[in-house]
Protein backbone atom coordinates (compact mmCIF):
# COMPACT_ATOMS: atom_id res chain seq x y z
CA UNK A 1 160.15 133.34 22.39
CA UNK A 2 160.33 135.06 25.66
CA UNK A 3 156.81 135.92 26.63
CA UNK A 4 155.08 132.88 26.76
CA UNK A 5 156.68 132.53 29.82
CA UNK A 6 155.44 135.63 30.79
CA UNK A 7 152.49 136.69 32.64
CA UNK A 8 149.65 138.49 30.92
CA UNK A 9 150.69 141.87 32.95
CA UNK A 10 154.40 141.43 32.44
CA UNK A 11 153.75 141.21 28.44
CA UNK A 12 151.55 144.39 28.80
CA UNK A 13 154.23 146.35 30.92
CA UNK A 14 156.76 145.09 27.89
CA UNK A 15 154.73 146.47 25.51
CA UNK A 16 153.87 150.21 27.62
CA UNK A 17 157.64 150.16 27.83
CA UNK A 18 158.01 149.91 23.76
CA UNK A 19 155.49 152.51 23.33
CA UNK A 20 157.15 154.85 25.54
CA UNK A 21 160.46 154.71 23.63
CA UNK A 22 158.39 155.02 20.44
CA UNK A 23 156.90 158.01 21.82
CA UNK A 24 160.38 159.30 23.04
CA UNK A 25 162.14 158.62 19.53
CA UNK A 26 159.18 161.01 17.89
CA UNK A 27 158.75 163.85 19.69
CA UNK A 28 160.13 166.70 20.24
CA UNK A 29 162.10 166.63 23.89
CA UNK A 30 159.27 164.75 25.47
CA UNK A 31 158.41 163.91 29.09
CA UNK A 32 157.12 160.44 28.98
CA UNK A 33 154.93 158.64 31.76
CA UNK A 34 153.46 155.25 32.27
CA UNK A 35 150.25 153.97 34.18
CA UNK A 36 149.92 158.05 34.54
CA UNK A 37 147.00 159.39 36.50
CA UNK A 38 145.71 161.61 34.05
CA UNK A 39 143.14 163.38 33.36
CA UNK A 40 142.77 162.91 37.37
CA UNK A 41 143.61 160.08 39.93
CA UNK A 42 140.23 157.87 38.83
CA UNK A 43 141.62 157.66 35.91
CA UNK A 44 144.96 155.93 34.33
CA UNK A 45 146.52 155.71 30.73
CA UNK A 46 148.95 153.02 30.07
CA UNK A 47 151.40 155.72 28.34
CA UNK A 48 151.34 159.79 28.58
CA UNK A 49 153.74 162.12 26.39
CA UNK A 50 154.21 165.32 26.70
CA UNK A 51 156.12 167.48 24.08
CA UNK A 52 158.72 170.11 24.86
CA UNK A 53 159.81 169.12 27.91
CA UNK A 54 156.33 168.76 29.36
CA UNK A 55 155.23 172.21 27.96
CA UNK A 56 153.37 170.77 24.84
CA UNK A 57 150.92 168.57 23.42
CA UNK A 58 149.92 165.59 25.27
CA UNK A 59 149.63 162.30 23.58
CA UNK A 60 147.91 159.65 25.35
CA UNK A 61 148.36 155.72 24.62
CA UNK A 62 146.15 153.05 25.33
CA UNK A 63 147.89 149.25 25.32
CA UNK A 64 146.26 145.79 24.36
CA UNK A 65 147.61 142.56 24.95
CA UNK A 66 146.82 139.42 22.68
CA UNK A 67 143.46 139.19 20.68
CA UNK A 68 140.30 141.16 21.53
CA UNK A 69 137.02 140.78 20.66
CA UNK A 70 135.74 143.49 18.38
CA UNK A 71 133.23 145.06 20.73
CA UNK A 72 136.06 145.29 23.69
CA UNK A 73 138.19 147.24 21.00
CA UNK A 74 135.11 149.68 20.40
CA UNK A 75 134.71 150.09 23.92
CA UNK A 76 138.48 150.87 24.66
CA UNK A 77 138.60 153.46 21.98
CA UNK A 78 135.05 154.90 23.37
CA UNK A 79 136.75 155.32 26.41
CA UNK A 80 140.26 156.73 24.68
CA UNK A 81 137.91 159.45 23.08
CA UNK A 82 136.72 161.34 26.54
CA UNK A 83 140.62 161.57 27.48
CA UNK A 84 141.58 164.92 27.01
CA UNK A 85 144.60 164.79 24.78
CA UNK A 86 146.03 166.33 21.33
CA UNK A 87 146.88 162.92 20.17
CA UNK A 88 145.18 159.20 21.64
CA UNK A 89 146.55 156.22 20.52
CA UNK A 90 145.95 152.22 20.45
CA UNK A 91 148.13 150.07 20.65
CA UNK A 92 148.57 146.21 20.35
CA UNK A 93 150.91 143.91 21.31
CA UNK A 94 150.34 140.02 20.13
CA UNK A 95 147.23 140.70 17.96
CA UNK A 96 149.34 141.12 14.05
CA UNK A 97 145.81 140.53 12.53
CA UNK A 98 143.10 142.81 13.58
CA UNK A 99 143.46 146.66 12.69
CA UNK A 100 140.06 148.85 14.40
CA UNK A 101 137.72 149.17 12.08
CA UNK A 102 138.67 152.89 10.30
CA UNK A 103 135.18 154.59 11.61
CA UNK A 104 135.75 153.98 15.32
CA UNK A 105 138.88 156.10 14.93
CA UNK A 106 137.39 159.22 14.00
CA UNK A 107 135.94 161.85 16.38
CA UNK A 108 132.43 162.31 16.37
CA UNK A 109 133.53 165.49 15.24
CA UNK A 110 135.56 164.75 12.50
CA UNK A 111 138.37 166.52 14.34
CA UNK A 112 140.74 163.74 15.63
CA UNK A 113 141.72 160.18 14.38
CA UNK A 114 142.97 157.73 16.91
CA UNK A 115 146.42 156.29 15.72
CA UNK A 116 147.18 152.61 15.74
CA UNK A 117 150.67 151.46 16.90
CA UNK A 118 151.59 147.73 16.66
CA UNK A 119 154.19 146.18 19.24
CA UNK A 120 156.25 143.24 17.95
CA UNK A 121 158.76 140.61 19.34
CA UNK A 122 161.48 139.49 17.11
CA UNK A 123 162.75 135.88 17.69
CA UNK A 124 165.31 136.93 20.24
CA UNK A 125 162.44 138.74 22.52
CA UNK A 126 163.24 142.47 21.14
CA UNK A 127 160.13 144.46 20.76
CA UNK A 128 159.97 147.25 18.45
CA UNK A 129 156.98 149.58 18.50
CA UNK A 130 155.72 151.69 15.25
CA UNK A 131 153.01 153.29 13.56
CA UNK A 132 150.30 151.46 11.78
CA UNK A 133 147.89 154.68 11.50
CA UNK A 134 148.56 157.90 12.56
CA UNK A 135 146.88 160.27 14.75
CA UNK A 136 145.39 163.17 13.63
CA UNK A 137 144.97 166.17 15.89
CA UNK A 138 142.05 166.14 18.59
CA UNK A 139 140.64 169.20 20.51
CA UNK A 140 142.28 169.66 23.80
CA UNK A 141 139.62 169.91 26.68
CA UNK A 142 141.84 170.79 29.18
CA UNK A 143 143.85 172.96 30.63
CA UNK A 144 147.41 173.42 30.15
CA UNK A 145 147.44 174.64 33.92
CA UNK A 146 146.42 171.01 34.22
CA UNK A 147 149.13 169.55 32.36
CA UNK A 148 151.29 171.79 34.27
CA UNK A 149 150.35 170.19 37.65
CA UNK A 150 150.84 166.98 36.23
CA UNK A 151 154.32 167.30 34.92
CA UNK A 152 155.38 169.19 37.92
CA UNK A 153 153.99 166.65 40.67
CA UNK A 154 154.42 163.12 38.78
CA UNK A 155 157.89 161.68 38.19
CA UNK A 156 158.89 161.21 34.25
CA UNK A 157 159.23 157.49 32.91
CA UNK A 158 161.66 158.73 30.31
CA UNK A 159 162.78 162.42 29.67
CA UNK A 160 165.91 164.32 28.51
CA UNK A 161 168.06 165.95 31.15
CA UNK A 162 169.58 169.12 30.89
């Protein structure tokens, strides 16, 4: 395999790249950014979608790389919970043995379950992205004046052209 050569970062970008055509593939004509600067510039998420060319829900994506200690996992999600998004995501690449345990993915609300995606490398050093638990629908605490702004001003990784 490929990415043992490969520098922590460089498996991580892999793997936000995977994501990002995952995301593509399921939505519906998505805008798709990595490392954006949302919900501001202090701020980054390895992977943003937006639906409808920009014009929809936002779906936020946060990446892991190899094997991480339960509490770090807790943290990350803590963190993935105060993004303002319709649908937050975790994803790991390297790490085919630990799934979050299922209460960390819930709001505190009850409205909103953090989806798990799992990043894999086939023997020729092809990674394929899908779901391991889906996202369920979070509020949206922002505006879509906001996400506006942010489509408008902040060049697409991958989006359909008309």
């Amino acid at each position: 395999m490929y990415k043992r050569s490969l520098s922590l970062q460089q498996q991580e970008s892999r793997a936000k790249t995977a994501v990002a055509e995952l995301l593509f593939r399921e939505l519906m004509v998505p805008k798709v950014f990595v490392d954006a600067p949302w919900p501001g510039t202090r701020q980054r998420v390895d992977v943003m979608a937006v639906e409808r060319s920009g014009s929809g829900d936002v779906h936020v994506v946060e990446v892991h790389v190899g094997t991480a200690a339960p509490a770090a996992v807790e943290e990350v999600i803590a963190s993935l919970m105060r993004i303002p998004a319709h649908f937050k995501y975790l994803a790991f690449f390297d790490n085919k043995n630990y799934i979050p345990d299922e209460r960390w993915l819930y709001a505190p609300d009850g409205m909103g379950r953090v989806g798990v995606i799992q990043v894999t490398e086939d023997t020729t050093g092809n990674l394929r992205a899908g779901f391991l638990i889906r996202p369920e629908r979070f509020r949206f605490d922002a505006s879509f004046k906001q996400v506006d702004r942010f489509t408008a001003t902040h060049p697409a990784y991958i989006e359909i052209r008309p």
